[in-house]
Protein backbone atom coordinates (compact mmCIF):
# COMPACT_ATOMS: atom_id res chain seq x y z
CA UNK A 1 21.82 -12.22 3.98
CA UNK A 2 22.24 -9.16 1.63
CA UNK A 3 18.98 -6.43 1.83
CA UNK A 4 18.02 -3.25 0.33
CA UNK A 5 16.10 -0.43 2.11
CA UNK A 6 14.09 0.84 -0.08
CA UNK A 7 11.08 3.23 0.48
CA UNK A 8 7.72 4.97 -1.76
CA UNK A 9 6.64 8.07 -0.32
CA UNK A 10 8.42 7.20 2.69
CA UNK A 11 6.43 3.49 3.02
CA UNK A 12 9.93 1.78 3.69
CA UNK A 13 10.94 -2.20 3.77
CA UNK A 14 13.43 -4.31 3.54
CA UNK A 15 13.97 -6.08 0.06
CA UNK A 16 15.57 -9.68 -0.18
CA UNK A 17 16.47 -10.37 -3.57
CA UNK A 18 15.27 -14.36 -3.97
CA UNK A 19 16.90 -14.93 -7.21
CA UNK A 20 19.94 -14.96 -5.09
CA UNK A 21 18.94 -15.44 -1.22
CA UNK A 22 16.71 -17.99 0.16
CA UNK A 23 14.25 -16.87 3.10
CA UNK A 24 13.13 -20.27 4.85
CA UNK A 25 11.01 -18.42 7.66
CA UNK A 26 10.16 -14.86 5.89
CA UNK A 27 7.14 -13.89 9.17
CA UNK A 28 9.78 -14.69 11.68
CA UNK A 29 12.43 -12.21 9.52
CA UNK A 30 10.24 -9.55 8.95
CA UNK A 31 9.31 -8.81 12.52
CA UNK A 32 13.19 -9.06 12.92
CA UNK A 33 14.30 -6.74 10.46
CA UNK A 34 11.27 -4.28 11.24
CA UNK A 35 12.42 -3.54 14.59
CA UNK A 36 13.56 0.12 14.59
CA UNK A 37 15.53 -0.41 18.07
CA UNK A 38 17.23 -3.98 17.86
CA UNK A 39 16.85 -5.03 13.78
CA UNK A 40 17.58 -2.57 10.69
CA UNK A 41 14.03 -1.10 10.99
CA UNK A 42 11.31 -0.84 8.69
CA UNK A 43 7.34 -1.09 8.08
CA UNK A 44 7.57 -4.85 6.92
CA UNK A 45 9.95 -7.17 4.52
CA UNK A 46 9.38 -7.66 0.90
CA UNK A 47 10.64 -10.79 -0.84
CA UNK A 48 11.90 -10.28 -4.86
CA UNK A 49 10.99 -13.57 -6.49
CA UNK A 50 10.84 -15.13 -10.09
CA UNK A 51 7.72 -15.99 -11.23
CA UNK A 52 6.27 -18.73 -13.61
CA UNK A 53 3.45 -16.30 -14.71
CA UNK A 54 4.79 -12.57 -15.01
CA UNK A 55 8.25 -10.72 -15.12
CA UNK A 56 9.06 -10.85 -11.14
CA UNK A 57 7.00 -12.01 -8.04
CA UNK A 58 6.15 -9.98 -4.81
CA UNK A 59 5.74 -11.23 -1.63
CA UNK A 60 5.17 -8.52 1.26
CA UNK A 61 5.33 -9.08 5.13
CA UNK A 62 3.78 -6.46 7.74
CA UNK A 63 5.97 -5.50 10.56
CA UNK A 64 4.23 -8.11 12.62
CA UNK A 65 5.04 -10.97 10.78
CA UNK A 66 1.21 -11.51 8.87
CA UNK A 67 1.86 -11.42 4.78
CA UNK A 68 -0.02 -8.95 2.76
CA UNK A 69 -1.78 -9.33 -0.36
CA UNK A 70 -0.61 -6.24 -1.95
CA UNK A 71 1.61 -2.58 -1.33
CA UNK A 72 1.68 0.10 -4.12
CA UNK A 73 4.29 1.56 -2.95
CA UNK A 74 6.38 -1.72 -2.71
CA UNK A 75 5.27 -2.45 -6.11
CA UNK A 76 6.84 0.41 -7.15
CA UNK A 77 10.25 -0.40 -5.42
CA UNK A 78 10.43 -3.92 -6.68
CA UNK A 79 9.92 -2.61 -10.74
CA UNK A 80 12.80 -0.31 -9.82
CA UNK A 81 15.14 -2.80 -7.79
CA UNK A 82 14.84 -5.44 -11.23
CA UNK A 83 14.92 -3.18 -13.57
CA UNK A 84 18.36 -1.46 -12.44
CA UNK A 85 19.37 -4.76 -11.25
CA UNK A 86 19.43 -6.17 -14.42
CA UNK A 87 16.14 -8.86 -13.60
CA UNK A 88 14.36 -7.26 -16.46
CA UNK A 89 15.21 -5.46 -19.29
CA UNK A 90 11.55 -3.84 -20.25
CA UNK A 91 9.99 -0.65 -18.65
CA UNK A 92 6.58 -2.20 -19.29
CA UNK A 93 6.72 -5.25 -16.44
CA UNK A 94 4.23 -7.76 -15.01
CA UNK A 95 3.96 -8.25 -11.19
CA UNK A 96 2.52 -11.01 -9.43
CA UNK A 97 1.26 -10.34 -5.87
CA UNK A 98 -0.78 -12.34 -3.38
CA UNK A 99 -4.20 -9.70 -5.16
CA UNK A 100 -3.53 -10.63 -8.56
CA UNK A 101 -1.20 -9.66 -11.69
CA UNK A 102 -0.27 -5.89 -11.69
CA UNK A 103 1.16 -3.95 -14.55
CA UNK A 104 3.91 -1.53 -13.89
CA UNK A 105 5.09 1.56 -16.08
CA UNK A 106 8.53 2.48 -15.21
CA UNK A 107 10.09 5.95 -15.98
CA UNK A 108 14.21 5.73 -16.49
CA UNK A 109 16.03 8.95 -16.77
CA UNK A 110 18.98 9.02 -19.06
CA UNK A 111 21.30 7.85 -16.13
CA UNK A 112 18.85 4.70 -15.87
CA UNK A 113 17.84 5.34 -12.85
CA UNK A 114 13.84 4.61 -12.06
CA UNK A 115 12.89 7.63 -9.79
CA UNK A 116 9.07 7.67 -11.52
CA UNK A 117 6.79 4.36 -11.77
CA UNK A 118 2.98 3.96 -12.57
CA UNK A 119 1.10 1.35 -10.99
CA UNK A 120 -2.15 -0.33 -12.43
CA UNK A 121 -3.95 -1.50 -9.06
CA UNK A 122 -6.93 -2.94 -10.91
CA UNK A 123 -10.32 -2.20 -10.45
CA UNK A 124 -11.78 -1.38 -7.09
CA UNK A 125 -13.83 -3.70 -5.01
CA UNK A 126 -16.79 -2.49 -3.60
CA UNK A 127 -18.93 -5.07 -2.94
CA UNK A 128 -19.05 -5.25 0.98
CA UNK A 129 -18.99 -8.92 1.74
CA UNK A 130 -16.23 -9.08 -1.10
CA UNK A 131 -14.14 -6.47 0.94
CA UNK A 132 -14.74 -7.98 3.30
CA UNK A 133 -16.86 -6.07 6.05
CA UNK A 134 -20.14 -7.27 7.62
CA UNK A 135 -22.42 -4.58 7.10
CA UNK A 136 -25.43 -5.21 5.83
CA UNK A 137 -25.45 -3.30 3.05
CA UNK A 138 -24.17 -4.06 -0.73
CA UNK A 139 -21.87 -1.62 -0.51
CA UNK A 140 -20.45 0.33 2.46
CA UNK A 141 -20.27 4.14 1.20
CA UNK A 142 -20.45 6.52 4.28
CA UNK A 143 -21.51 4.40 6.36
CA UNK A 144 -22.21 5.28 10.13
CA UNK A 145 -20.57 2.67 12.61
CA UNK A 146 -20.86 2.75 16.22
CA UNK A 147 -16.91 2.34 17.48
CA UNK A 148 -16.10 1.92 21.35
CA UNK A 149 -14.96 5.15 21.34
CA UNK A 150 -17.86 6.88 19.04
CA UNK A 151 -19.35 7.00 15.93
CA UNK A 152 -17.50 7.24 12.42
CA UNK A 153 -18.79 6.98 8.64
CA UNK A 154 -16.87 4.55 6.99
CA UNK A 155 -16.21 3.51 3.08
CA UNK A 156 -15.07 0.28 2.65
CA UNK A 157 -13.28 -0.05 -0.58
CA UNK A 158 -10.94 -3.42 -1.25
CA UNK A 159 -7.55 -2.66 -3.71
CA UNK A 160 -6.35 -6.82 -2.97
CA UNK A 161 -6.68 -5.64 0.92
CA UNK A 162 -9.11 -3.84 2.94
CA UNK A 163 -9.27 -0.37 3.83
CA UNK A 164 -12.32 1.66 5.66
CA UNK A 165 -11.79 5.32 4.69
CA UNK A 166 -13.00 7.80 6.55
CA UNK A 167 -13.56 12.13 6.04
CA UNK A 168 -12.51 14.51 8.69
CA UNK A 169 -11.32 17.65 8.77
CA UNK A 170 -8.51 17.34 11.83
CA UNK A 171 -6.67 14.04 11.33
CA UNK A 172 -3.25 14.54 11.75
CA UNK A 173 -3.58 12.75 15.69
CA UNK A 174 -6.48 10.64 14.03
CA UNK A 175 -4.47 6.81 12.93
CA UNK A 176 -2.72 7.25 16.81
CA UNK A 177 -5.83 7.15 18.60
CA UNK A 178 -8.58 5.66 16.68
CA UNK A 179 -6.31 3.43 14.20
CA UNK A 180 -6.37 0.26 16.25
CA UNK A 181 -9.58 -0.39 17.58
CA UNK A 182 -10.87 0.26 13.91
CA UNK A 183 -8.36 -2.04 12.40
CA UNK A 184 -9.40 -5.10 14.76
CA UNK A 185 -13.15 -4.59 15.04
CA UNK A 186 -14.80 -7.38 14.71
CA UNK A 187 -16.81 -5.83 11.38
CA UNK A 188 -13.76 -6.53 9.46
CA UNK A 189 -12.96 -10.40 9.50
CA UNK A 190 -9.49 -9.92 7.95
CA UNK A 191 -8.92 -7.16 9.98
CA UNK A 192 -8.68 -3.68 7.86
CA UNK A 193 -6.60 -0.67 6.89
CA UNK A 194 -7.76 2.67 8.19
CA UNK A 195 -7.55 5.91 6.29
CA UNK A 196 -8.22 9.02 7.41
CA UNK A 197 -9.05 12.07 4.99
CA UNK A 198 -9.50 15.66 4.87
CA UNK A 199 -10.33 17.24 1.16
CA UNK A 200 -8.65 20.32 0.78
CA UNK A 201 -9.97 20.75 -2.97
CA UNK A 202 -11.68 18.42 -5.77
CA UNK A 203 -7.83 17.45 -6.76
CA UNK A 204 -5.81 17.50 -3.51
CA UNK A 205 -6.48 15.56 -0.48
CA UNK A 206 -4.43 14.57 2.56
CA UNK A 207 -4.67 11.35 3.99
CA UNK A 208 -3.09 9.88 7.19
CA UNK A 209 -3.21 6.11 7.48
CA UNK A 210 -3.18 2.89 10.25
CA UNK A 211 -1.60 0.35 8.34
CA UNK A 212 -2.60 -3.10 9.35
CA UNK A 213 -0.18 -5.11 11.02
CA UNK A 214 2.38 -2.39 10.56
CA UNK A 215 0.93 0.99 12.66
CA UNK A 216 0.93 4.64 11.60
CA UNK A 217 2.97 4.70 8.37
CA UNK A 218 4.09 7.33 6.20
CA UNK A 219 1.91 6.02 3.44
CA UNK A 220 0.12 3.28 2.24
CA UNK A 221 0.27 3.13 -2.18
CA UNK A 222 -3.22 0.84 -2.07
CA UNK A 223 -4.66 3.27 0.76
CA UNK A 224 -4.18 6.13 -1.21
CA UNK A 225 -6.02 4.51 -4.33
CA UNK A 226 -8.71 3.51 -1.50
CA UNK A 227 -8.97 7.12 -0.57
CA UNK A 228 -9.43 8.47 -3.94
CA UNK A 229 -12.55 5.92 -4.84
CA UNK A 230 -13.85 6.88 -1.24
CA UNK A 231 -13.81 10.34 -2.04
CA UNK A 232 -15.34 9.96 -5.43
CA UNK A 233 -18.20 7.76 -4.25
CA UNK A 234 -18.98 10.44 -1.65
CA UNK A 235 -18.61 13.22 -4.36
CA UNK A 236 -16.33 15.04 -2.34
CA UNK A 237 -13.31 14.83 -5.47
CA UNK A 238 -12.70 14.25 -8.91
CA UNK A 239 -11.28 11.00 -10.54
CA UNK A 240 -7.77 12.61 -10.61
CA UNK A 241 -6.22 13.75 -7.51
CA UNK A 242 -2.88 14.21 -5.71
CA UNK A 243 -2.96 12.31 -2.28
CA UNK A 244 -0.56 14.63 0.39
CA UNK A 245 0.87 11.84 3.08
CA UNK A 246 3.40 12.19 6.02
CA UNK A 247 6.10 10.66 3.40
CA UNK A 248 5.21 12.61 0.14
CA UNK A 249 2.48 12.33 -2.59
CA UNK A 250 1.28 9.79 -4.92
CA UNK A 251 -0.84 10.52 -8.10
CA UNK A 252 -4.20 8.69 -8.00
CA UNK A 253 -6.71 8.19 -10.86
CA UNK A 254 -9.63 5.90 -11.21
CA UNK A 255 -10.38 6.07 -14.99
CA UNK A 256 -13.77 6.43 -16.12
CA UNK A 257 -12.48 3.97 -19.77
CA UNK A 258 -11.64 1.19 -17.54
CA UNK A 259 -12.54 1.17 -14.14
CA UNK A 260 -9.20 0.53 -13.09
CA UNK A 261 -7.01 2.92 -10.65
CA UNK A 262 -3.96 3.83 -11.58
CA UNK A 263 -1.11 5.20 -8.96
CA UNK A 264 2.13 7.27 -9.88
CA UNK A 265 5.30 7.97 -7.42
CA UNK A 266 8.48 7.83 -6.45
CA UNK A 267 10.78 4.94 -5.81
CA UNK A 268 13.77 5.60 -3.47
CA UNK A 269 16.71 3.42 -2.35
CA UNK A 270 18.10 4.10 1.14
CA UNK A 271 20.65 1.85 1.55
CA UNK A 272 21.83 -2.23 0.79
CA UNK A 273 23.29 -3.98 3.85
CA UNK A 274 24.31 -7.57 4.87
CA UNK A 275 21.88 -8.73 7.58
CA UNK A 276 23.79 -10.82 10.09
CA UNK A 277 21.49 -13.61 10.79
């Protein structure tokens, strides 16, 4: 089975191109390929599929096997994999994913090469139950939650997946220790993302992140969107930020016009392979 590596800000998977390759048991593959010791290793397995409704389909798979509803910064890889693949000619491109139809502005240089692609994510979802968390509260915006190992103020914000954000000022060792207890509490039914924040200014802010089903990750695309409403909400940044991760930055901005977020970064490919099944 042929694969690309591809990664956004140094969120890496493995891409299957399905107008080619078939996947019969993609959960069983993509803790397979994830292994960083015995497969080709990655933070999940994205599946490149035709669609009957936009330009291309997405399907994304954690590192444990559980499908996602949505990546960023996999949609960004896929728009680059079919447009220099020759799967669509257009720079403006329709994506379907598991949280809806997402839009994609893609950036060629003059060798054709996508290096730069715009995301829009869609509105945010703030509406707790909606999220989902069960908190009873209409929305969840800094607020204080007893954890088994102490007390954090969470914001639950929902980009097509869950993610509790939370402020600190120290949080590089933060996702590590505190990551998977918050990911599997029992407030968050479908399990959750966890973000963890410090705001260096009104337009930069560094975020580590707990990934669920995939563990510390360089960075999460629909985390980083998360982070930015978060921060807004709380009044701790503007609507137009630069979010700092372990793998790079993305550009976030939640536009006043439309309510929708909208992410820019990079698109890399590592490497293309023949996975020996």
């Amino acid at each position: 089975m042929k694969f690309t590596k591809m990664h956004g800000a140094g969120n890496n998977y493995i891409y299957i191109n399905c107008y080619e390759e078939q996947v019969p048991h993609p959960h069983e593959l993509a803790v397979r390929v994830s292994d960083r010791n015995k497969g080709i290793g990655s933070d999940g397995l994205v599946l490149i599929m035709p669609s009957d409704a936009c330009d291309v389909r997405m399907r994304m798979f954690n590192a444990d096997g559980s499908e996602a509803q949505m990546c960023g910064n996999a949609a960004r890889c896929v728009g680059k994999y079919v447009y220099e693949n020759g799967l669509a000619e257009r720079t403006e491109l329709t994506l379907e994913t598991l949280a809806g139809i997402k839009r994609l502005s893609l950036f060629p240089g003059k060798d054709g090469k996508v290096d730069k692609i715009r995301v829009d994510m869609g509105e945010p979802i703030l509406e707790a139950t909606k999220v989902p968390v069960s908190l009873p509260v209409e929305q969840a915006v800094d607020y204080p939650v007893l954890f088994p190992s102490g007390k954090w103020n969470i914001t639950c914000v929902s980009m097509g997946n869950p993610h509790a954000v939370i402020f600190a000022d120290d949080i590089d060792a933060l996702p590590k220790r505190y990551g998977p207890e918050i990911e599997t509490h029992t407030l968050f039914p479908e399990k959750t993302n966890v973000e963890f924040v410090t705001c260096i200014s009104r337009s930069l802010l560094k975020m580590r992140v707990w990934e669920r089903g995939s563990g510390e990750t360089q960075a999460c695309g629909t985390g980083a969107c998360a982070a930015l409403v978060a921060a807004v909400l709380n009044g701790k940044a503007a609507r137009k930020a630069t979010l700092s991760l372990l793998g790079g930055e993305l550009e976030i901005e939640w536009r006043e016009s439309d309510n929708h977020v909208y992410m820019t970064g990079d698109a890399v490919a590592v490497c293309t392979g023949e996975w020996l099944l």
